[in-house]
Every structure is written in structure tokens, then in C-alpha cells.
C-alpha atoms as a PDB file:
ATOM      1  CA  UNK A   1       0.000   0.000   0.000  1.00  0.00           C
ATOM      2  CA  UNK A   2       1.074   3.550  -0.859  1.00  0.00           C
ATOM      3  CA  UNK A   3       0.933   6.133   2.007  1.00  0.00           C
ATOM      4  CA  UNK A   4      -0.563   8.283  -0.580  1.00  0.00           C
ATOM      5  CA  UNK A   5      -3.577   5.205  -0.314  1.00  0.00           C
ATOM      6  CA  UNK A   6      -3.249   4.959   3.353  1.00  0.00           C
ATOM      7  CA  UNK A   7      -3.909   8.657   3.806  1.00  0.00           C
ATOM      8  CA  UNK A   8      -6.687   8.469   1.619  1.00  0.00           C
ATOM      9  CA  UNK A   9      -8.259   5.917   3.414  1.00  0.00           C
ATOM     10  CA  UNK A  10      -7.697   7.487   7.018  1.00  0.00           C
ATOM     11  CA  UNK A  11      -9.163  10.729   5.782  1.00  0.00           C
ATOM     12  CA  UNK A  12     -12.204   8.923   4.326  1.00  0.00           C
ATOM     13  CA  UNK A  13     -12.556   7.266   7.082  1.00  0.00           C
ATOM     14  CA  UNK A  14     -12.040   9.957  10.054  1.00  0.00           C
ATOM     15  CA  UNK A  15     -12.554  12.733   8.022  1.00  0.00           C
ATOM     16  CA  UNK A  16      -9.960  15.518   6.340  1.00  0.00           C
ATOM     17  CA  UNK A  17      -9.483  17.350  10.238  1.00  0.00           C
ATOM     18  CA  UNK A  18      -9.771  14.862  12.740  1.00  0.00           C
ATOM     19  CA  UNK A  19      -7.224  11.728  10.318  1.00  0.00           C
ATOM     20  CA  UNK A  20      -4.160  13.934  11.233  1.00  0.00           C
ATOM     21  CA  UNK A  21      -5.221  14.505  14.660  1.00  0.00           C
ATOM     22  CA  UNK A  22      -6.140  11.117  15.582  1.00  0.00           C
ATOM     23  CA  UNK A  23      -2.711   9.827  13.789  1.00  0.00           C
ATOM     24  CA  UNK A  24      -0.849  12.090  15.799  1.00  0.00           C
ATOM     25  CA  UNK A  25      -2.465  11.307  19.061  1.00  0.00           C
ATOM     26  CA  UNK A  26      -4.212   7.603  19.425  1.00  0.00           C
ATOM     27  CA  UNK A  27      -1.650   5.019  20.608  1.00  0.00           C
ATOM     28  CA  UNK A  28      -1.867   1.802  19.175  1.00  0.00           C
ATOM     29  CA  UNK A  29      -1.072  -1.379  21.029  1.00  0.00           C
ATOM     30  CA  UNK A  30      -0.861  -3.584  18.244  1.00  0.00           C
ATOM     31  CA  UNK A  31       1.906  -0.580  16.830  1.00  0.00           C
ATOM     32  CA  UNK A  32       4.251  -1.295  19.463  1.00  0.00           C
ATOM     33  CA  UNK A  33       2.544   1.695  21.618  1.00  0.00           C
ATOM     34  CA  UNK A  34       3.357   4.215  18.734  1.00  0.00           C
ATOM     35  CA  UNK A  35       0.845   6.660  17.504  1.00  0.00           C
ATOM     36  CA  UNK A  36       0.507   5.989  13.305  1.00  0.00           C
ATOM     37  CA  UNK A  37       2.639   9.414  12.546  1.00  0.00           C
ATOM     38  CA  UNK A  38       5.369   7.159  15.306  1.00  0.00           C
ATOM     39  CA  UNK A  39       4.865   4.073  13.343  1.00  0.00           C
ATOM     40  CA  UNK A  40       4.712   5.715  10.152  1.00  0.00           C
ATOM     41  CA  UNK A  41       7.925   7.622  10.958  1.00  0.00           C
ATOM     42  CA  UNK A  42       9.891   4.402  12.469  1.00  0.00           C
ATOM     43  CA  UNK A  43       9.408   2.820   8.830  1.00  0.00           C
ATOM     44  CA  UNK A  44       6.281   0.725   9.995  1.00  0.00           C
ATOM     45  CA  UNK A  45       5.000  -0.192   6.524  1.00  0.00           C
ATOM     46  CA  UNK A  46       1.530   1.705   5.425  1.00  0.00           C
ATOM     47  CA  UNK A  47      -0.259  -1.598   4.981  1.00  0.00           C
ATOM     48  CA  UNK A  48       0.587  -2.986   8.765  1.00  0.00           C
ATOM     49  CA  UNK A  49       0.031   0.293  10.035  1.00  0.00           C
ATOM     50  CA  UNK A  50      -3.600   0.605   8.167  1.00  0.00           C
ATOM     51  CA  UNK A  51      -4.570  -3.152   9.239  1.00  0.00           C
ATOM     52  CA  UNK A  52      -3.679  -1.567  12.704  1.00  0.00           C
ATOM     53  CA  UNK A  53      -5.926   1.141  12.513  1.00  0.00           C
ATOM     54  CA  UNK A  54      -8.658  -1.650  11.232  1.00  0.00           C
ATOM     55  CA  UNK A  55      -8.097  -3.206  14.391  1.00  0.00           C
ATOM     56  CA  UNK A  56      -8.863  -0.722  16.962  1.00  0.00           C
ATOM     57  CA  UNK A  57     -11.552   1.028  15.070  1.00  0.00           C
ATOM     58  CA  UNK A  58     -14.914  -0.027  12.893  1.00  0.00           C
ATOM     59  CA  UNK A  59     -13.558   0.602   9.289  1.00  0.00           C
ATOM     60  CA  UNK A  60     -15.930   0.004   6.753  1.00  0.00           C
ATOM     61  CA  UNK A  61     -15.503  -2.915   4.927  1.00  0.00           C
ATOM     62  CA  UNK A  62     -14.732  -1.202   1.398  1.00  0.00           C
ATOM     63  CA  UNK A  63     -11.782   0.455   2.811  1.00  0.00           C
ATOM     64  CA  UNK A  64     -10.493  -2.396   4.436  1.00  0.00           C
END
């Protein structure tokens, strides 16, 4: 996954304002304890990080 396709998908599904803010501030067990913008920045791949996101939130299925 591109992280031109994983921003995409966050701002879809969070909406343009809150995707950064929510990337910047919700920690993510299943990331290590990193926030995505952590994860993203530590080289986490944008496909582990979005299937991380999918994990603690209710993503709808056609952006899965």
C-alpha cells in the first residue's frame, strides 16, 4: 500500500481534520505503543500500520 492510499483511506474514514489529529495522538497497542505518525515515521509499513488502525476502530468494509 502507498501512504498516498493509506492517507486516503484514514481521511475517508475519520474525516480531512480529525485523520491527522487522531494519527498524531491515538496510541496503538498492536503498533508497538506508537501513535501511526510514530509508526509511520519508524518505517512501519503503510499496509501494517492501516490493518492496525482496522483493528482498533470499525472501518468500513470497502476500505479495508
Amino acid at each position: 500500500m502507498r501512504l498516498t492510499d493509506f492517507w486516503n483511506r484514514m481521511h475517508r474514514h475519520f474525516g480531512e481534520a480529525y485523520a491527522e489529529s487522531w494519527a498524531r495522538d491515538y496510541v496503538i497497542a498492536g503498533l508497538g505503543g506508537r501513535t501511526v505518525e510514530q509508526a509511520l515515521a519508524d518505517g512501519v509499513a503503510a499496509k501494517q500500520v492501516w490493518h492496525a488502525v482496522c483493528q482498533v476502530v470499525e472501518v468500513d468494509a470497502r476500505l479495508r
